[in-house]
C-alpha atoms as a PDB file:
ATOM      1  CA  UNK A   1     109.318  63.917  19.025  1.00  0.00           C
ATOM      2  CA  UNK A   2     110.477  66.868  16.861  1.00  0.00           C
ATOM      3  CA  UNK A   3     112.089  69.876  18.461  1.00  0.00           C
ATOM      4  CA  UNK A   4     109.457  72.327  17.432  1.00  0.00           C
ATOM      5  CA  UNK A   5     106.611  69.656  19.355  1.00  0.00           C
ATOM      6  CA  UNK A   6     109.280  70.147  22.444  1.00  0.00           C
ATOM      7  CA  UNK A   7     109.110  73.685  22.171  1.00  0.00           C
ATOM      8  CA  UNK A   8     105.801  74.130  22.278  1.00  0.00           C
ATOM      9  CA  UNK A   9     105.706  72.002  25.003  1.00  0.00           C
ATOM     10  CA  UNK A  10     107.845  74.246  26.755  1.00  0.00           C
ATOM     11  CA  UNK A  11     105.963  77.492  25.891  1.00  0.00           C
ATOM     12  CA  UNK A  12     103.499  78.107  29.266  1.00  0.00           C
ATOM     13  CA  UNK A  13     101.611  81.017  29.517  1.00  0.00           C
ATOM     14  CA  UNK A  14     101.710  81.722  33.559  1.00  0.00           C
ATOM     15  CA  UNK A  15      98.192  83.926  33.132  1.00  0.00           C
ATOM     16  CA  UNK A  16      98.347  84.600  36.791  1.00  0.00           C
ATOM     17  CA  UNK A  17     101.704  86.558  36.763  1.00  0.00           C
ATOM     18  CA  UNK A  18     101.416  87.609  33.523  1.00  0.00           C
ATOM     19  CA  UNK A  19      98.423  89.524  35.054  1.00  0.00           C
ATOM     20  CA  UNK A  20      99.806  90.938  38.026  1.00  0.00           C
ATOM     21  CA  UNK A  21     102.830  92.289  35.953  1.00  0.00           C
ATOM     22  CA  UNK A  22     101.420  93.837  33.044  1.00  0.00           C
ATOM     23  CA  UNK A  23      97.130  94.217  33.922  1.00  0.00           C
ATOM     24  CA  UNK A  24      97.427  95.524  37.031  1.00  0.00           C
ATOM     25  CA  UNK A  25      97.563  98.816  38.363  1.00  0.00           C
ATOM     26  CA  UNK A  26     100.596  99.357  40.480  1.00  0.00           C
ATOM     27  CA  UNK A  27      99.132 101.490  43.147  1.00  0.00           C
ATOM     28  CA  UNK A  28      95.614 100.053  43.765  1.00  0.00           C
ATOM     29  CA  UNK A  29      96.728  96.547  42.138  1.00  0.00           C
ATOM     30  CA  UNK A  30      93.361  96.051  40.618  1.00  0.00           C
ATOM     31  CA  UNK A  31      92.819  95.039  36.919  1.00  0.00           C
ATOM     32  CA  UNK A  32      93.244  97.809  34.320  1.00  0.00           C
ATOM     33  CA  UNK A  33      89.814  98.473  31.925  1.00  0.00           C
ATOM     34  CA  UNK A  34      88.566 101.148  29.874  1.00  0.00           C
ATOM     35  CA  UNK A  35      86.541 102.870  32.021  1.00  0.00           C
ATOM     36  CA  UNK A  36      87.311 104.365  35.709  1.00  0.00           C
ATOM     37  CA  UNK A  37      90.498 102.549  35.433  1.00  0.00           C
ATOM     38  CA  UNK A  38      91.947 103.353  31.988  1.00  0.00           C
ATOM     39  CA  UNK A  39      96.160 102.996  31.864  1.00  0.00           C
ATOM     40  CA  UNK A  40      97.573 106.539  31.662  1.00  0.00           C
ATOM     41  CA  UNK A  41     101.494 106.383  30.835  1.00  0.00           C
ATOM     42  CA  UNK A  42     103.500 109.144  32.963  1.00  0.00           C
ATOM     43  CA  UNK A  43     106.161 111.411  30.547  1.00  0.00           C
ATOM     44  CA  UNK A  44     108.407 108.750  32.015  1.00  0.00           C
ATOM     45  CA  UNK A  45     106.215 105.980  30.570  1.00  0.00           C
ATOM     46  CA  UNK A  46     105.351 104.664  33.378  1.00  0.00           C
ATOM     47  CA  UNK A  47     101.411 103.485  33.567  1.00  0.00           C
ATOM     48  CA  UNK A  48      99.102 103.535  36.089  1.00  0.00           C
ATOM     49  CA  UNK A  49      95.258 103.816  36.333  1.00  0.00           C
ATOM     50  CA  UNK A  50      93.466 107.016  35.717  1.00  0.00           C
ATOM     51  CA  UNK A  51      91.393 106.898  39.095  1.00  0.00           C
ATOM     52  CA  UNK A  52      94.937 106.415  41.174  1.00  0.00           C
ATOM     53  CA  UNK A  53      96.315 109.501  39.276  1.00  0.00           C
ATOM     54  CA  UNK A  54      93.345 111.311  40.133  1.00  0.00           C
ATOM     55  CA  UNK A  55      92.567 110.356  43.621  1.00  0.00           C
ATOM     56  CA  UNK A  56      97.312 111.592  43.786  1.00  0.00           C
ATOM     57  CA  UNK A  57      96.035 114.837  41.804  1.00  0.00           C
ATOM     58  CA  UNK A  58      93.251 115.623  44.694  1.00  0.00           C
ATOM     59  CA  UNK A  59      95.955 114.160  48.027  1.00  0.00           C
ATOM     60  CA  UNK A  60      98.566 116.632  46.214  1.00  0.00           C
ATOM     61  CA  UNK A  61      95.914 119.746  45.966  1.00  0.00           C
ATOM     62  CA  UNK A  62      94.540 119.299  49.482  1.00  0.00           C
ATOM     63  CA  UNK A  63      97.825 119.355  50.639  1.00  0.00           C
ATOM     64  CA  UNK A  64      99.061 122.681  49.021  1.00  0.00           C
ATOM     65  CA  UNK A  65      95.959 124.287  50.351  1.00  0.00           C
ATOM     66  CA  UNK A  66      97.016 123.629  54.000  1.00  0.00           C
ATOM     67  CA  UNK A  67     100.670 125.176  53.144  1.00  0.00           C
ATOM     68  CA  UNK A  68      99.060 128.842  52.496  1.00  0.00           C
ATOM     69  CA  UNK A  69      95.794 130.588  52.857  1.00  0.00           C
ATOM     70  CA  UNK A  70      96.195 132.178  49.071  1.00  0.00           C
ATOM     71  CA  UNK A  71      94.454 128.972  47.789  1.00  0.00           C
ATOM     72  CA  UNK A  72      91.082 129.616  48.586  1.00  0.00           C
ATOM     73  CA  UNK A  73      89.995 126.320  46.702  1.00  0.00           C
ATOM     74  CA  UNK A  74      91.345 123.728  44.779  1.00  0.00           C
ATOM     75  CA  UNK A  75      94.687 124.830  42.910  1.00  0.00           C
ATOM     76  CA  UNK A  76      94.143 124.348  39.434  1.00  0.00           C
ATOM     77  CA  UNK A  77      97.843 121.967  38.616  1.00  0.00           C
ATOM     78  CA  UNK A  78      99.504 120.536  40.809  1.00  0.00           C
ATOM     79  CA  UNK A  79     102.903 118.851  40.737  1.00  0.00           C
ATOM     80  CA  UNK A  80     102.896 115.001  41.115  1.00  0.00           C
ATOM     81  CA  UNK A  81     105.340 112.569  41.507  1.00  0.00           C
ATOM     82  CA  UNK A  82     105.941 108.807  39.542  1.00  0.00           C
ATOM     83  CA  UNK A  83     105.766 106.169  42.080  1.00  0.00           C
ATOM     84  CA  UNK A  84     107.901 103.947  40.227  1.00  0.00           C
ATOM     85  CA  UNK A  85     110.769 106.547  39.567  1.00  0.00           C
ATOM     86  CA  UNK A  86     109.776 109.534  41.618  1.00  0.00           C
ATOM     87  CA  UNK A  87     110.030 111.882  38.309  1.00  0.00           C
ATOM     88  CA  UNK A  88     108.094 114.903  38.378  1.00  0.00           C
ATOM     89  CA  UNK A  89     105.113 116.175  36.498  1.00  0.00           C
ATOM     90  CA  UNK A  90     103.062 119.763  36.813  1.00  0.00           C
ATOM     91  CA  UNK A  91      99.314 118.681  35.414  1.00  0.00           C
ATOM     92  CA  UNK A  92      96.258 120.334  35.920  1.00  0.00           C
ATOM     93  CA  UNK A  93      92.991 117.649  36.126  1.00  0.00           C
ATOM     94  CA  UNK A  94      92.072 118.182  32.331  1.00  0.00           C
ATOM     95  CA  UNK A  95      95.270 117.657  31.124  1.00  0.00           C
ATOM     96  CA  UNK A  96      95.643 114.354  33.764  1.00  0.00           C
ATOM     97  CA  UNK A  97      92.843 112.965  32.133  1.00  0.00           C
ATOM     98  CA  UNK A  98      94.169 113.613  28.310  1.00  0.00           C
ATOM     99  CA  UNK A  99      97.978 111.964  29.478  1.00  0.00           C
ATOM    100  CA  UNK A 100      98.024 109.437  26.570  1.00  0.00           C
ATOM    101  CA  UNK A 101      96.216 105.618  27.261  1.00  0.00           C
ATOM    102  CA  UNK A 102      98.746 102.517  27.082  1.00  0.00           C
ATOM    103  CA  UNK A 103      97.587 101.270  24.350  1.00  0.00           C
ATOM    104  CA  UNK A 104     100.035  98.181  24.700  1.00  0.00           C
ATOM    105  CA  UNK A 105      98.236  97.046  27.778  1.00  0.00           C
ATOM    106  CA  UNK A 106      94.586  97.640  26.358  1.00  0.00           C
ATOM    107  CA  UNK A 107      95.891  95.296  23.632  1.00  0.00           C
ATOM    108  CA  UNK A 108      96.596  92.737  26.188  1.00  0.00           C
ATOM    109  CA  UNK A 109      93.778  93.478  28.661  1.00  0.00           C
ATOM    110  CA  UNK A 110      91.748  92.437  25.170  1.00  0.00           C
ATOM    111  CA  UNK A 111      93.645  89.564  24.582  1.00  0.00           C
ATOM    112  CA  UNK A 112      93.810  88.037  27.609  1.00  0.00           C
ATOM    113  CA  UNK A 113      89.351  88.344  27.583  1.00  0.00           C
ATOM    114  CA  UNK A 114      88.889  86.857  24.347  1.00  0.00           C
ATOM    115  CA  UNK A 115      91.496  84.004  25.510  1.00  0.00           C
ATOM    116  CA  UNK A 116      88.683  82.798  27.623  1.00  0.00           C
ATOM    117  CA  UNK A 117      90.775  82.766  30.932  1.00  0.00           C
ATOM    118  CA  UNK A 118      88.207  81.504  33.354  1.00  0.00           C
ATOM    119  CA  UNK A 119      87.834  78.533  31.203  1.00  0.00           C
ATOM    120  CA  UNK A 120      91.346  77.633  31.078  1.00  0.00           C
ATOM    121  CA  UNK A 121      91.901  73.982  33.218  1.00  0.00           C
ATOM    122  CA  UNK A 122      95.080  73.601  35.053  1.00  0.00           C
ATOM    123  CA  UNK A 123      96.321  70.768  35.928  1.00  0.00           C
ATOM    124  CA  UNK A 124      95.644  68.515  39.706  1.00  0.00           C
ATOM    125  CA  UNK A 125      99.431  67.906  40.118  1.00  0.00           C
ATOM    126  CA  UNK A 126     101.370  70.395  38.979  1.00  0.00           C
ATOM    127  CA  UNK A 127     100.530  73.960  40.018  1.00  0.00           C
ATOM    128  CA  UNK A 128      99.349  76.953  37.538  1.00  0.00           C
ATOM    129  CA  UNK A 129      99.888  74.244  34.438  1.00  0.00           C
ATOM    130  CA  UNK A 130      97.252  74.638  32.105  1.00  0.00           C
ATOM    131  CA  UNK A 131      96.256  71.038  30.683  1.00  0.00           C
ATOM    132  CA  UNK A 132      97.385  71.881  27.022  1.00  0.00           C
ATOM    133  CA  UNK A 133      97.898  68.249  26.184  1.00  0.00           C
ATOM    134  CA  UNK A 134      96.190  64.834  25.725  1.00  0.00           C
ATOM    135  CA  UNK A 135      97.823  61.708  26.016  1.00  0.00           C
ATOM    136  CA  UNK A 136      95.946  59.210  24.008  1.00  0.00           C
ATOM    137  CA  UNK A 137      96.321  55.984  25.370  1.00  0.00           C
ATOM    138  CA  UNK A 138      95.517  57.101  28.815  1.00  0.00           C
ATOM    139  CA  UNK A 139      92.868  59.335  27.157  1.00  0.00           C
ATOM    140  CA  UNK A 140      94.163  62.407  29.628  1.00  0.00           C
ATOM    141  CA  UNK A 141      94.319  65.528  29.425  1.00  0.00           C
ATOM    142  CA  UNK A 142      97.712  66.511  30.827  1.00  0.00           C
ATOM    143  CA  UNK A 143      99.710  69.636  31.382  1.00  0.00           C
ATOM    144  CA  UNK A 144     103.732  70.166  30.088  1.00  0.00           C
ATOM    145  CA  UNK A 145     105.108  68.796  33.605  1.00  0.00           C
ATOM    146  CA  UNK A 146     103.114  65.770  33.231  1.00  0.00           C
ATOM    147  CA  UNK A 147     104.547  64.474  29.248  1.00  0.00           C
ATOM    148  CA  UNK A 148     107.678  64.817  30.946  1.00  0.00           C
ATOM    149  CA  UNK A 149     107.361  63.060  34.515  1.00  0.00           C
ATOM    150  CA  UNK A 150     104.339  60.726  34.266  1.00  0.00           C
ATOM    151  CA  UNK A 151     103.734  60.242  30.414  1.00  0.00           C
ATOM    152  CA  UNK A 152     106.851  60.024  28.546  1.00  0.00           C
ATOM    153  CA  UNK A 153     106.640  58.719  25.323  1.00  0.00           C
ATOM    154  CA  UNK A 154     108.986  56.337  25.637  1.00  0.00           C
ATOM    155  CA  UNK A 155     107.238  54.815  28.328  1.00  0.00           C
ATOM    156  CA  UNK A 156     104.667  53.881  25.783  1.00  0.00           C
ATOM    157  CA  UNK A 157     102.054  57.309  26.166  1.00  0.00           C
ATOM    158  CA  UNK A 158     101.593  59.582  23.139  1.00  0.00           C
ATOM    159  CA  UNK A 159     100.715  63.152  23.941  1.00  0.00           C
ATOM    160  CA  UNK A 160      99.152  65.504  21.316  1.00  0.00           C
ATOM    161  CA  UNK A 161      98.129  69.175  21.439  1.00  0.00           C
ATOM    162  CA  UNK A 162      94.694  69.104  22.944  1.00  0.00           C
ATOM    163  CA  UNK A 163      93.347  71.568  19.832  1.00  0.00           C
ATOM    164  CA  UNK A 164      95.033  68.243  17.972  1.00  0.00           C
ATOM    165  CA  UNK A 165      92.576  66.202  20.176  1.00  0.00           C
ATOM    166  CA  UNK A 166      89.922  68.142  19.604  1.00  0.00           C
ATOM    167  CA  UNK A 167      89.972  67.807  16.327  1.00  0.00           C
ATOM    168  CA  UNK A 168      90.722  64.387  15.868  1.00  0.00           C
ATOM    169  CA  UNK A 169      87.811  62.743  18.418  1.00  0.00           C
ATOM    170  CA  UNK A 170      85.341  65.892  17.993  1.00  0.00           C
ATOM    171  CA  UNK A 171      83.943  63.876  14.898  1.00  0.00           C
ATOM    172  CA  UNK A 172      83.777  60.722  17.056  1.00  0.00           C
ATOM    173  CA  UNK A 173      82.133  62.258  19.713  1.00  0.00           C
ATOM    174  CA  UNK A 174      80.151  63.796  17.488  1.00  0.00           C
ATOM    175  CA  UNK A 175      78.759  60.366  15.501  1.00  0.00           C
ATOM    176  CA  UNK A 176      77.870  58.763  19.127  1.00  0.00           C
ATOM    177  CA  UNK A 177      75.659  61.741  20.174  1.00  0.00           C
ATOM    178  CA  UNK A 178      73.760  61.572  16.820  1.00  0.00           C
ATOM    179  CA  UNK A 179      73.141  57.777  17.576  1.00  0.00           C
ATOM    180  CA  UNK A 180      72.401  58.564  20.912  1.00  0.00           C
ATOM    181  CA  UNK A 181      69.689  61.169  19.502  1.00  0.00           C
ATOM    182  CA  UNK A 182      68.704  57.650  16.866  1.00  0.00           C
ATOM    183  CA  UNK A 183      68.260  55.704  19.597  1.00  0.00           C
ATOM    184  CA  UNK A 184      66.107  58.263  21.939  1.00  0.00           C
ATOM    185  CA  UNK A 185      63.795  59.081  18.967  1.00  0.00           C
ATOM    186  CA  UNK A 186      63.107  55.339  18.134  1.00  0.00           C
ATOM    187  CA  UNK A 187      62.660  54.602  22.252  1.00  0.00           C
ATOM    188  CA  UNK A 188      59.956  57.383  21.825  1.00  0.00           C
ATOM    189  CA  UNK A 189      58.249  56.335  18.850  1.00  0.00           C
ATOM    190  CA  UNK A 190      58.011  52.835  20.427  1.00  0.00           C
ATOM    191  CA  UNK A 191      56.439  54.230  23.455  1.00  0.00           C
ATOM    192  CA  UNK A 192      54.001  56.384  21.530  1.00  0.00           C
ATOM    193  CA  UNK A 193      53.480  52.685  19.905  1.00  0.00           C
ATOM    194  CA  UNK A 194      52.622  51.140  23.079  1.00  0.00           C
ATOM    195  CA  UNK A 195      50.547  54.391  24.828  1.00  0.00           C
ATOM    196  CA  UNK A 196      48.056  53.726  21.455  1.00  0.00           C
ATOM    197  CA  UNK A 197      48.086  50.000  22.177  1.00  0.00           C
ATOM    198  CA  UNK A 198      47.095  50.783  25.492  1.00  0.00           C
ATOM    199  CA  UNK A 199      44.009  52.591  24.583  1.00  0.00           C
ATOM    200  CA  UNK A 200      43.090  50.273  22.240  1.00  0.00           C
ATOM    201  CA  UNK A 201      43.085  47.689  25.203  1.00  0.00           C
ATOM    202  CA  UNK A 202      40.788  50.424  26.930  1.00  0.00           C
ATOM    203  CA  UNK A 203      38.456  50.292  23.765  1.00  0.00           C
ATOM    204  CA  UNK A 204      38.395  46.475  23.509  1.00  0.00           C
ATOM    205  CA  UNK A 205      37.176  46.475  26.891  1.00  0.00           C
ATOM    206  CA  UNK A 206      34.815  48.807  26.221  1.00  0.00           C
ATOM    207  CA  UNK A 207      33.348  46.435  23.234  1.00  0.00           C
ATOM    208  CA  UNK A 208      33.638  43.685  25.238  1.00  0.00           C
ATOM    209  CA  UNK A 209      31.395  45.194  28.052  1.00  0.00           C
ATOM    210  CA  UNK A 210      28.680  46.282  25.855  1.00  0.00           C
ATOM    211  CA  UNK A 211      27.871  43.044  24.368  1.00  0.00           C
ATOM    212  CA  UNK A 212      28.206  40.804  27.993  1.00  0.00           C
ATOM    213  CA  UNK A 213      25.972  43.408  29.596  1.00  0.00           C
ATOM    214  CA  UNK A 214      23.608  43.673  26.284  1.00  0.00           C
ATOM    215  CA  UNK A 215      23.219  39.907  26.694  1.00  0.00           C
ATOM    216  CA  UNK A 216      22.965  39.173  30.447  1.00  0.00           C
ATOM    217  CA  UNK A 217      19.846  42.199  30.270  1.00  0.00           C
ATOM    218  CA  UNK A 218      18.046  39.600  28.575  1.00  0.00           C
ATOM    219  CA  UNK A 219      18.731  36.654  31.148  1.00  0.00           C
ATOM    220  CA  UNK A 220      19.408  38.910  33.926  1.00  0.00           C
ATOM    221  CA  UNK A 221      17.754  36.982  36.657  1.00  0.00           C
ATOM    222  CA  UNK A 222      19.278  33.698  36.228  1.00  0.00           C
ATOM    223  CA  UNK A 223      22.388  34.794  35.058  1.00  0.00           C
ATOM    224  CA  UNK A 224      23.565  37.347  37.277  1.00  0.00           C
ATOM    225  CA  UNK A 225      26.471  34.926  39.266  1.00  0.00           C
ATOM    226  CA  UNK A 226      27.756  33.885  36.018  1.00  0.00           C
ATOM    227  CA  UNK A 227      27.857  37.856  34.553  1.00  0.00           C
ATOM    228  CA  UNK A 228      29.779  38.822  37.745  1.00  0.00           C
ATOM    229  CA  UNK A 229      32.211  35.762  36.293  1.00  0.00           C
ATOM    230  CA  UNK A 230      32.781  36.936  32.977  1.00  0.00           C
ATOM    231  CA  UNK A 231      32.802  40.476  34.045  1.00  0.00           C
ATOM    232  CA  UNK A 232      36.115  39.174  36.454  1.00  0.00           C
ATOM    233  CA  UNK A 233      37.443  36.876  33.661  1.00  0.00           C
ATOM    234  CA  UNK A 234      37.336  40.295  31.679  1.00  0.00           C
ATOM    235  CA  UNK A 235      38.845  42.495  33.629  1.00  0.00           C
ATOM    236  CA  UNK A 236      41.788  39.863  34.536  1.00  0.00           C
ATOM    237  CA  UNK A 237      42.802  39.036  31.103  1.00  0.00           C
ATOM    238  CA  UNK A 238      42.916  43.193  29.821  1.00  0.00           C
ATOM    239  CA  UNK A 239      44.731  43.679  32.814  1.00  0.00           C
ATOM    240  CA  UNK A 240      47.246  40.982  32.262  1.00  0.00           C
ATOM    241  CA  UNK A 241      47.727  42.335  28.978  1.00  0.00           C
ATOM    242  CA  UNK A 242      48.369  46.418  30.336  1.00  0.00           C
ATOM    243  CA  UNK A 243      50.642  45.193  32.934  1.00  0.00           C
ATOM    244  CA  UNK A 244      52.633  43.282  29.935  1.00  0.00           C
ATOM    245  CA  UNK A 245      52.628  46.871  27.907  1.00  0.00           C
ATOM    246  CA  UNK A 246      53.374  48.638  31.018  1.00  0.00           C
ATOM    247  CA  UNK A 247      56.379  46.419  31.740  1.00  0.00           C
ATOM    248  CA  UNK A 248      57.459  47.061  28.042  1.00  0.00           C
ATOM    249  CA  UNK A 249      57.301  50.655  28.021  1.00  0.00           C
ATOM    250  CA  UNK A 250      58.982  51.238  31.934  1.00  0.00           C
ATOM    251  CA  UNK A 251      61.841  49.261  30.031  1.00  0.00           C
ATOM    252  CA  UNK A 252      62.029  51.853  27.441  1.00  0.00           C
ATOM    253  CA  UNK A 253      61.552  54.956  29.422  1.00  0.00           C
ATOM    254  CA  UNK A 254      64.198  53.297  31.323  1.00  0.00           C
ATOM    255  CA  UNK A 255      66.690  52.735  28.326  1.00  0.00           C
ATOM    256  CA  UNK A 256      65.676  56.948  27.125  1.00  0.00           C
ATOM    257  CA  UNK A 257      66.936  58.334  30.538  1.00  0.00           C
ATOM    258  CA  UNK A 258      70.440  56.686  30.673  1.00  0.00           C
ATOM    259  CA  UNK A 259      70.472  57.823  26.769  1.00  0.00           C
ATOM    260  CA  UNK A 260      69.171  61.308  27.774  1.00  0.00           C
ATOM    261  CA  UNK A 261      71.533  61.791  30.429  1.00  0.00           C
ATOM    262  CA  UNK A 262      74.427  60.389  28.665  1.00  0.00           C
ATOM    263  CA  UNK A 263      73.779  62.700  25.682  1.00  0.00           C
ATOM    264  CA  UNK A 264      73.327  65.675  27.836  1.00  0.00           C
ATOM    265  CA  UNK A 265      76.450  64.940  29.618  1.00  0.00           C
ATOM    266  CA  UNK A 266      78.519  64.696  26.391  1.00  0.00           C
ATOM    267  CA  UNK A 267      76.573  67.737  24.698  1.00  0.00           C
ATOM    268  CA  UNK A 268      77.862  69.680  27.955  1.00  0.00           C
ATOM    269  CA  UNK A 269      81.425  68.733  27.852  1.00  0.00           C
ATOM    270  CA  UNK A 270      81.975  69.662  23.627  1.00  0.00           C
ATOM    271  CA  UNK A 271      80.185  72.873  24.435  1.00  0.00           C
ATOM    272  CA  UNK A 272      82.573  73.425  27.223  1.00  0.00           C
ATOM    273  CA  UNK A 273      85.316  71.726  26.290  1.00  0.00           C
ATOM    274  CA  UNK A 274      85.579  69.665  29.330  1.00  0.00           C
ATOM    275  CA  UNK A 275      88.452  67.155  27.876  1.00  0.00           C
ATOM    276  CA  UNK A 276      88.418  65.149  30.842  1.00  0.00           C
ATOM    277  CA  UNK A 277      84.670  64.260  31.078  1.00  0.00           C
ATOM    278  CA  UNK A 278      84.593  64.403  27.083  1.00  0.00           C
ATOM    279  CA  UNK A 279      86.077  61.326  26.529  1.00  0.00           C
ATOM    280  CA  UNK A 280      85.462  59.298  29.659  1.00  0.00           C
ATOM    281  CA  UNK A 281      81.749  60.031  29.071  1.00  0.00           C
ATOM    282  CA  UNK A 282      82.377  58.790  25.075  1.00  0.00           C
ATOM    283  CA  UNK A 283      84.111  56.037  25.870  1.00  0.00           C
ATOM    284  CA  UNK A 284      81.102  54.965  28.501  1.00  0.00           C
ATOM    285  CA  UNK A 285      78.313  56.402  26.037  1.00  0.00           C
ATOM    286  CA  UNK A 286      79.551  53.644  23.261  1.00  0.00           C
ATOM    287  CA  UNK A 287      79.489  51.174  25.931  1.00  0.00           C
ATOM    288  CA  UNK A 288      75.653  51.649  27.310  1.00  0.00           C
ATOM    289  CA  UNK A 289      74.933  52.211  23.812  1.00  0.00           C
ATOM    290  CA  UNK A 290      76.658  48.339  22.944  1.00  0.00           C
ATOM    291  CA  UNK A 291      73.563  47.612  25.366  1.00  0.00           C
ATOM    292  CA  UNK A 292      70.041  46.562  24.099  1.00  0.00           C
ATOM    293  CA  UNK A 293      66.890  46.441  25.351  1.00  0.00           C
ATOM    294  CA  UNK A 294      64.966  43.826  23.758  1.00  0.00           C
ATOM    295  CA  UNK A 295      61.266  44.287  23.243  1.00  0.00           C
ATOM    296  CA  UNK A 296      58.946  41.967  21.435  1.00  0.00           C
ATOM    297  CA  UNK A 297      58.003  42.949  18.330  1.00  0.00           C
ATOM    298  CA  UNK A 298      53.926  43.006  18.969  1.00  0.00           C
ATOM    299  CA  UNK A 299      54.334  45.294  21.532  1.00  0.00           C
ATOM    300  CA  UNK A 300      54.639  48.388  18.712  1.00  0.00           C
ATOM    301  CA  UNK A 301      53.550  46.608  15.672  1.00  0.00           C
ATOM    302  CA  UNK A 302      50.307  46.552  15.351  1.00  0.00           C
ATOM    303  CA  UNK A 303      49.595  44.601  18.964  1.00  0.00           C
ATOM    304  CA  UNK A 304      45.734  44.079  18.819  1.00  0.00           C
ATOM    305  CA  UNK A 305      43.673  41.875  20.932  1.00  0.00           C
ATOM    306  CA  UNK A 306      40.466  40.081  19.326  1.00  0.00           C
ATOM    307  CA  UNK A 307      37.653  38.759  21.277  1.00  0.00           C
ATOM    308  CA  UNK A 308      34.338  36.934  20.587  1.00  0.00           C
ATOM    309  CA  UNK A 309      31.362  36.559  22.498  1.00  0.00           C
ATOM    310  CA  UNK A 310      29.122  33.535  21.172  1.00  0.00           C
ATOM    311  CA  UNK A 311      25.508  33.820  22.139  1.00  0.00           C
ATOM    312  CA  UNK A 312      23.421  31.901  19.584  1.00  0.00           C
ATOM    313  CA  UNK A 313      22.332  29.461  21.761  1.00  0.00           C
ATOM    314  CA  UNK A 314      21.172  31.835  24.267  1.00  0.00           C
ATOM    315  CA  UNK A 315      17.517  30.264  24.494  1.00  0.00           C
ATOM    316  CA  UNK A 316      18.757  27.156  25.167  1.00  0.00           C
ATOM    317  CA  UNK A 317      21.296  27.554  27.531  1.00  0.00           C
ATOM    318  CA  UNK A 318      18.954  29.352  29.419  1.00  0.00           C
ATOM    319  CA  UNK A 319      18.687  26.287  31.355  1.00  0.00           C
ATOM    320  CA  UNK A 320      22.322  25.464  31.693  1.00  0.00           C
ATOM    321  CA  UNK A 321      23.408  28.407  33.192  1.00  0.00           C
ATOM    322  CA  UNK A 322      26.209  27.031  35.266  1.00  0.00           C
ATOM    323  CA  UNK A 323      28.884  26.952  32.536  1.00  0.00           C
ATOM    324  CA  UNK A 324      27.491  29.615  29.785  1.00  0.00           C
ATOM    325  CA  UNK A 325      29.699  32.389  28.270  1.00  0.00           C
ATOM    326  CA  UNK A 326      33.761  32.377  27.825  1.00  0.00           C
ATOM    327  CA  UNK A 327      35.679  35.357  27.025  1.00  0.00           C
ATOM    328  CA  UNK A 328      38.307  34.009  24.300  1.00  0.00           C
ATOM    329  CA  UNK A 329      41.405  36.508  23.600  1.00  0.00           C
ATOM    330  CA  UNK A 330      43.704  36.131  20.542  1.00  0.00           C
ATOM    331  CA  UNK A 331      47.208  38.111  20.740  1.00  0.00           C
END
């Protein structure tokens, strides 16, 4: 490891004191900001928060007033003292409120925003350590403690910069959510597939209906056991073949959820940079993806049924009724 890798290693950025001893007021201890509490630097460059340096002005004021009755209001400058070094400062309220801003500290308060703080991840085991590392064979993110306690290099771990990470499995992750997005659109054209086989089914039934109840009107009287038959034998074999379809596409729907879900939970993590979760959920994404869900190859190319209802010998089976009709279905 080169010393410049070491010392990088070695530079933390403690947000947390780093905010309580330079963004914070020193009176009211709350967060500077350029509004109600803008930093105002003393003559003795001390800063503190205009509303503190008001709220001393008006303490300082009231306080005169009690001393002698030739203030009949508010004196107009008042002296007030640094809390830090105790130096003295005469200052009417106008001229309190044009002391000059910190700039220094606005520069940081702006910094420290578009750093992203609240997204920063510290790490389980070792307190106020931001996980600025990766180690890649335990695919970890990992804070500076950590590549020197638990994954030393020479104990066979290899720890990158996680913007190093980011960059080098952002293209991987990448590539498995656009076959995840493949393999979603093709589980939804198959099921579009199977919901028009389905109606077809509907329609063939239909057909198939028509022409048993347009021939049993014409021997209605002697055949109406054997209509009741066919009518069954019908209704059986279409609904043999929609629970087959059915089966087919719950297996798909199935297979689109654990895709959806995995491809959510990825999209999630690279918009949020979850590091953890990013490349557990990859490395399980290319796993349910190695999966397949194997459907027969009628079931969304052009699955038809055919039927055929022979009645030419209608007049003379008149009289042999007990075994006339058959409903024949070809896949």
């Amino acid at each position: 490891m080169s010393q410049l890798e070491k010392r990088r290693r070695n530079l933390i950025f403690d947000e947390e004191r780093f905010e309580e001893t330079f963004l914070k007021c020193m009176i009211c201890r709350e967060n500077f900001n350029d509004f109600d509490k803008l930093p105002k630097m003393l003559p003795c460059h001390h800063t503190f928060c205009l509303d503190c340096l008001q709220q001393m002005f008006r303490v300082e004021g009231e306080f005169r007033q009690t001393l002698t009755s030739a203030f009949r209001g508010m004196p107009t400058a008042v002296k007030i003292q640094c809390p830090s070094c105790r130096d003295g400062i005469i200052v009417s309220e106008p001229e309190l409120r044009r002391l000059p801003s910190d700039h220094t500290i606005m520069e940081l308060v702006c910094f420290v925003k578009s750093t992203g703080k609240t997204d920063v991840q510290y790490c389980s085991k070792h307190q106020l350590q931001p996980l600025n590392f990766f180690c890649e064979p335990c695919i970890q993110p990992v804070c500076c403690d950590c590549t020197v306690i638990d994954h030393k290099e020479k104990s066979g771990h290899y720890v990158v910069n996680v913007d190093e990470a980011m960059k080098k499995y952002t293209p991987k992750v990448e590539e498995t959510i656009d076959l995840l997005k493949t393999d979603i659109d093709e589980l939804v054209t198959k099921q579009d597939a199977i919901a028009k086989s389905n109606e077809g089914l509907e329609q063939i039934q239909s057909e198939l209906n028509r022409q048993i109840q347009s021939t049993f009107d014409r021997i209605r009287e002697t055949l109406a056991e054997r209509e009741k038959e066919l009518f069954d034998s019908t209704e059986n074999e279409i609904q043999k073949k929609a629970d087959q379809l059915e089966r087919r596409r719950e297996a798909l729907a199935s297979r689109e959820t654990e895709l959806a879900a995995e491809l959510k939970g990825l999209e999630t993590a690279l918009q949020e940079k979850d590091i953890g979760f990013l490349f557990t959920g990859h490395k399980k994404s290319k796993k349910i993806l190695d999966k397949t869900v194997y459907i027969p190859p009628d079931t969304t190319n052009e699955f038809s049924v055919s039927f055929q209802f022979n009645s030419r010998q209608e007049l003379n089976v008149r009289q042999q009724l007990q075994n006339f009709g058959e409903i024949v279905f070809t896949s």
